[in-house]
Protein backbone atom coordinates (compact mmCIF):
# COMPACT_ATOMS: atom_id res chain seq x y z
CA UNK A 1 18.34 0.26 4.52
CA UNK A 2 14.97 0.18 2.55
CA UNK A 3 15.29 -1.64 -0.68
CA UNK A 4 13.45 -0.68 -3.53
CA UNK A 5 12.82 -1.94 -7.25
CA UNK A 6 11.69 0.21 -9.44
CA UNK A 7 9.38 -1.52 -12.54
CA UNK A 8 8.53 1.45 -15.32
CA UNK A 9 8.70 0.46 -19.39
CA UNK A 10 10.23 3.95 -19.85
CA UNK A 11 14.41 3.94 -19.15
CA UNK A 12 13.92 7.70 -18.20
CA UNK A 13 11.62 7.48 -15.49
CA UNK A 14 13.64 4.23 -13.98
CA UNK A 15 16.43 6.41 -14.06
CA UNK A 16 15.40 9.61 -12.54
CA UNK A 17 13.50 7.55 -9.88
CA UNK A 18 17.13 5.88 -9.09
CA UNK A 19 19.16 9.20 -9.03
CA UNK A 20 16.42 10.44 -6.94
CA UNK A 21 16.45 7.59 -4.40
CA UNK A 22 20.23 6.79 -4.41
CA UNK A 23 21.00 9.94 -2.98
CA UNK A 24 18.60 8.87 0.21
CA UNK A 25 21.17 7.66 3.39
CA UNK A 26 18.62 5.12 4.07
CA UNK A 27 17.21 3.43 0.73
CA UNK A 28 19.16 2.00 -2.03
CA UNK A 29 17.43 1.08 -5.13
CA UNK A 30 18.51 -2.59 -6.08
CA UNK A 31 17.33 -3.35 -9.69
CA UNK A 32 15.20 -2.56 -12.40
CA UNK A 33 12.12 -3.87 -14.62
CA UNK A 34 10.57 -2.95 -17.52
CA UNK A 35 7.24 -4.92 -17.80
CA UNK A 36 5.06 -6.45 -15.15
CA UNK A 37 6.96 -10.00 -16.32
CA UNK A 38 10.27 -9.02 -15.19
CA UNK A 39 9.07 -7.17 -12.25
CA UNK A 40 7.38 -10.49 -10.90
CA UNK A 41 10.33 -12.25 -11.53
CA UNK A 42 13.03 -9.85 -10.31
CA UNK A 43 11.06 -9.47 -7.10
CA UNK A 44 11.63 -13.41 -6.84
CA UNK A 45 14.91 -12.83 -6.75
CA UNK A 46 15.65 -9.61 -5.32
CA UNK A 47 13.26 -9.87 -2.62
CA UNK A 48 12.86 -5.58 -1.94
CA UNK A 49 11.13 -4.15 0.34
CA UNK A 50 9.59 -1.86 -1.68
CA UNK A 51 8.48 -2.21 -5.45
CA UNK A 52 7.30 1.35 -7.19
CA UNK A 53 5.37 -0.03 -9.79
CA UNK A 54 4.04 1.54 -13.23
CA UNK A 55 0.47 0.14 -14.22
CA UNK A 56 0.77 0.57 -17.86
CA UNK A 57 3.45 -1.82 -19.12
CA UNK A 58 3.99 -4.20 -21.89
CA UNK A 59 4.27 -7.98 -21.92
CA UNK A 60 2.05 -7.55 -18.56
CA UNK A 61 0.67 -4.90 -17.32
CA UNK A 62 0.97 -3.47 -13.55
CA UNK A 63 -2.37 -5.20 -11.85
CA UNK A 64 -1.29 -8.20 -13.46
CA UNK A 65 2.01 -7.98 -11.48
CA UNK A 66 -0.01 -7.16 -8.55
CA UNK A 67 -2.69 -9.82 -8.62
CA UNK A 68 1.34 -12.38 -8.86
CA UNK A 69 2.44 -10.76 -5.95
CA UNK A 70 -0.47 -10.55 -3.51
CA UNK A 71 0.17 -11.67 0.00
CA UNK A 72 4.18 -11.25 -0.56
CA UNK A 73 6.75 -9.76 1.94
CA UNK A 74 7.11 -6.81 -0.64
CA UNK A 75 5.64 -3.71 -0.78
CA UNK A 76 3.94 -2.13 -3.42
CA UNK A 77 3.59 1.64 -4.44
CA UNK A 78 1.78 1.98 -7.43
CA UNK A 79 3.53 5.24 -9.56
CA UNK A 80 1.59 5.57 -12.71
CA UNK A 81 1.11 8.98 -14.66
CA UNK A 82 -2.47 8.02 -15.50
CA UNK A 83 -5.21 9.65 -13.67
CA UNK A 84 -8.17 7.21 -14.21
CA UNK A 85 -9.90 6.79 -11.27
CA UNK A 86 -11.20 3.49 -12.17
CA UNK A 87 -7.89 2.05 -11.31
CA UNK A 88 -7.27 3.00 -7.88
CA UNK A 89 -9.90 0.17 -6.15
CA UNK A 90 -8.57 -2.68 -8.02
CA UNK A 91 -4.99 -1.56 -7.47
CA UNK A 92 -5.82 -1.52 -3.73
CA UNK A 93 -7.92 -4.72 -3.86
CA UNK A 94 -4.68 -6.67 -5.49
CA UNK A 95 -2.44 -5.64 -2.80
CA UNK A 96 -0.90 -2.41 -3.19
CA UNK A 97 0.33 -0.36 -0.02
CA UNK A 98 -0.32 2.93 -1.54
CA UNK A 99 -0.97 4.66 -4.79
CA UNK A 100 0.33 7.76 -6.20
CA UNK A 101 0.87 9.91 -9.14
CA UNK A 102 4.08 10.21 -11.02
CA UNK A 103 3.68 14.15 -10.49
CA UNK A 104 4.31 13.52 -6.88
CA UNK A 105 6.65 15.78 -5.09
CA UNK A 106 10.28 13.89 -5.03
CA UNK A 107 10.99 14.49 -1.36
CA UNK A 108 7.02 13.38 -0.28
CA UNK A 109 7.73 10.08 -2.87
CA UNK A 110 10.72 9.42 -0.71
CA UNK A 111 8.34 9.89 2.53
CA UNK A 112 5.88 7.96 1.15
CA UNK A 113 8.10 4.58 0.39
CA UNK A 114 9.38 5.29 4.17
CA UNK A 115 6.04 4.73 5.15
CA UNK A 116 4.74 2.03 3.24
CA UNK A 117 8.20 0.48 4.14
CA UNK A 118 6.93 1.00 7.74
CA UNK A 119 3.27 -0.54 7.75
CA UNK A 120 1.20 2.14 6.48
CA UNK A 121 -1.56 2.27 3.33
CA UNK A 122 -0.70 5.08 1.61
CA UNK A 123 -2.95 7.42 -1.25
CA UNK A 124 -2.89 10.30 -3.12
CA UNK A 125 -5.50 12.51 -2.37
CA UNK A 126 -7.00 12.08 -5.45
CA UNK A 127 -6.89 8.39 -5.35
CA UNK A 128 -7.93 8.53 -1.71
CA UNK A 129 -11.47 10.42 -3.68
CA UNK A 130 -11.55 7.74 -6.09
CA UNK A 131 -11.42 5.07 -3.13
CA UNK A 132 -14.37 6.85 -1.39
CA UNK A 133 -16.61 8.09 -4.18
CA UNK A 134 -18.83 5.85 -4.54
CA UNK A 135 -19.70 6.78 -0.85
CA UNK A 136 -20.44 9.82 -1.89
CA UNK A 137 -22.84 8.91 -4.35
CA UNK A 138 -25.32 6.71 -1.74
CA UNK A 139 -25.76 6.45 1.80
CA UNK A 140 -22.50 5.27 3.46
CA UNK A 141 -23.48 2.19 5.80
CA UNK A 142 -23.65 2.34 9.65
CA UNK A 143 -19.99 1.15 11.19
CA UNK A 144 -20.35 -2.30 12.12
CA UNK A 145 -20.23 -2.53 15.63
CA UNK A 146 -17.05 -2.82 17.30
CA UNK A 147 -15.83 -3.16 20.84
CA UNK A 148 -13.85 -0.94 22.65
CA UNK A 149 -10.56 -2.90 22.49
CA UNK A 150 -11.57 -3.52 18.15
CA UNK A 151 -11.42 0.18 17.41
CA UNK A 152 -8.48 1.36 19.48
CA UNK A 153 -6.85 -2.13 17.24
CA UNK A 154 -8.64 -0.78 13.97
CA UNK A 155 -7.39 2.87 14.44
CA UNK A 156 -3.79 1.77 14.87
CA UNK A 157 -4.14 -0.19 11.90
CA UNK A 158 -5.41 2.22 9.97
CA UNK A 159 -2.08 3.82 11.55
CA UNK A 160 0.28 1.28 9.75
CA UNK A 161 0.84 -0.06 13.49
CA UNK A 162 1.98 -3.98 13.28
CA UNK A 163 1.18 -6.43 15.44
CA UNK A 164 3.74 -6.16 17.65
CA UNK A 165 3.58 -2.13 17.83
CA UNK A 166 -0.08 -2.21 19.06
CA UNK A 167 0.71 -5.15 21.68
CA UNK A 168 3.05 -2.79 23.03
CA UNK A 169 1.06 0.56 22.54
CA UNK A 170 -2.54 -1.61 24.47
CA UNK A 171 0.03 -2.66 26.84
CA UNK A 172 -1.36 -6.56 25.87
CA UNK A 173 0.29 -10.18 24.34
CA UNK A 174 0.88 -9.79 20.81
CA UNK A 175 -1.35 -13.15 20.57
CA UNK A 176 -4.02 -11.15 21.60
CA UNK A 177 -3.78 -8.64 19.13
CA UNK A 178 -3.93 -11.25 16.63
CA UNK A 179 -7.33 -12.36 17.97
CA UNK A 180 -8.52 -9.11 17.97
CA UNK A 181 -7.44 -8.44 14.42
CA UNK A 182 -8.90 -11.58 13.17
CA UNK A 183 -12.41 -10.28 14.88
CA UNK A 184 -11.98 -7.11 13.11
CA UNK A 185 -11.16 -8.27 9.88
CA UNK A 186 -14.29 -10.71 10.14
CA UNK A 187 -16.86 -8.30 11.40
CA UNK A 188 -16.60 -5.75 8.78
CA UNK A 189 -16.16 -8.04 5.65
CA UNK A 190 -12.47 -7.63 4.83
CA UNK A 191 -10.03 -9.88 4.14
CA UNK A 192 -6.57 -7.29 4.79
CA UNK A 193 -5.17 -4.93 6.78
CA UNK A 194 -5.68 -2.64 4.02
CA UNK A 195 -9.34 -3.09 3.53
CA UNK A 196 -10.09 -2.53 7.41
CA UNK A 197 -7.81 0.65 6.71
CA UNK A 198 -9.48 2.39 4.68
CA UNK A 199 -12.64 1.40 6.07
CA UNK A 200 -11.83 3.04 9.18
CA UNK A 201 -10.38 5.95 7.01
CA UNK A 202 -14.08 6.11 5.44
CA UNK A 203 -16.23 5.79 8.73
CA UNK A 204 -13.50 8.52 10.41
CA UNK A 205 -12.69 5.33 12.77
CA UNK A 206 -8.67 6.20 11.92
């Protein structure tokens, strides 16, 4: 059972989302927050596996609820009905799994927390844009080079493969996979799992 909180100011939207996600046989929404203050705190207490989280709240607003949380067992999905693309990177640099508009189809919101719930980085296409447009604008560096082994690991991170999953999948000690991670990470200048994503999402590595 994946369990989400939901953290929106607006009592509507918290309770659509919960209707909505109630009625899925394998996520249960456990609580509720409306500010980036209680979301912090409830997911100290709660301890989901998912939090959908709204970026423009009062008391404190969503990236300050992501910058708390950082490096956390949760998972977070930012929902937010604002379509400023300036707030996609630092969402993604604070730790969120995915981002996504609150126009998002229900049933591919209810795929989408499946999958962040799973391992994966997940965008909206037009976040995914915002992520890469400054590409766009000047020459996108060479790859760093990688070995062999270092982009079969970077293309099933960029999968939302664990640790464990790609040990099995390379048929190698999950030890070993850490190693190769840690080179990974290191070569091209990330610090996550999510930055080495979508740097093989931008160099067609994934």
């Amino acid at each position: 059972m994946i369990r989400v909180l939901i953290a929106d100011d607006h009592p509507v939207v918290r309770q659509g989302l919960r209707t909505f996600l109630d009625l899925q046989d394998d996520i249960t929404v456990v609580g509720e927050a409306g500010d980036g203050a209680q979301a912090v705190e409830l997911v100290g207490e709660l301890s989901p596996d998912v939090l959908l989280l709204d970026l423009k709240m009062p008391v404190m607003d969503g990236l300050g609820a992501l910058e708390r949380l950082s490096g956390g067992a949760t998972r977070i999905v930012v929902l937010t009905s604002v379509s400023d693309p300036s707030d996609v990177g630092p969402a993604m640099r604070a730790g969120a799994a995915g981002f996504l508009y609150k126009d998002v189809d229900p049933t591919a919101l209810v795929q989408a927390v499946r999958a962040v719930h799973g391992g994966q980085v997940l965008l909206a296409p037009e976040a995914a844009e915002a992520m890469l447009a400054p590409a766009a604008d000047a020459a996108v560096p060479a790859p760093v080079p990688l070995t062999e082994r270092e982009r079969e690991v970077l293309a099933l991170i960029a999968a939302g493969r664990s640790n464990r999953e790609i040990a099995r999948s390379l048929a190698v000690a999950e030890k070993t996979v850490k190693t190769h991670v840690s080179n990974v990470l290191m070569k091209l200048g990330v610090q996550d799992r999510t930055q080495a994503a979508l740097y093989a999402v931008r160099h067609g590595l994934g």
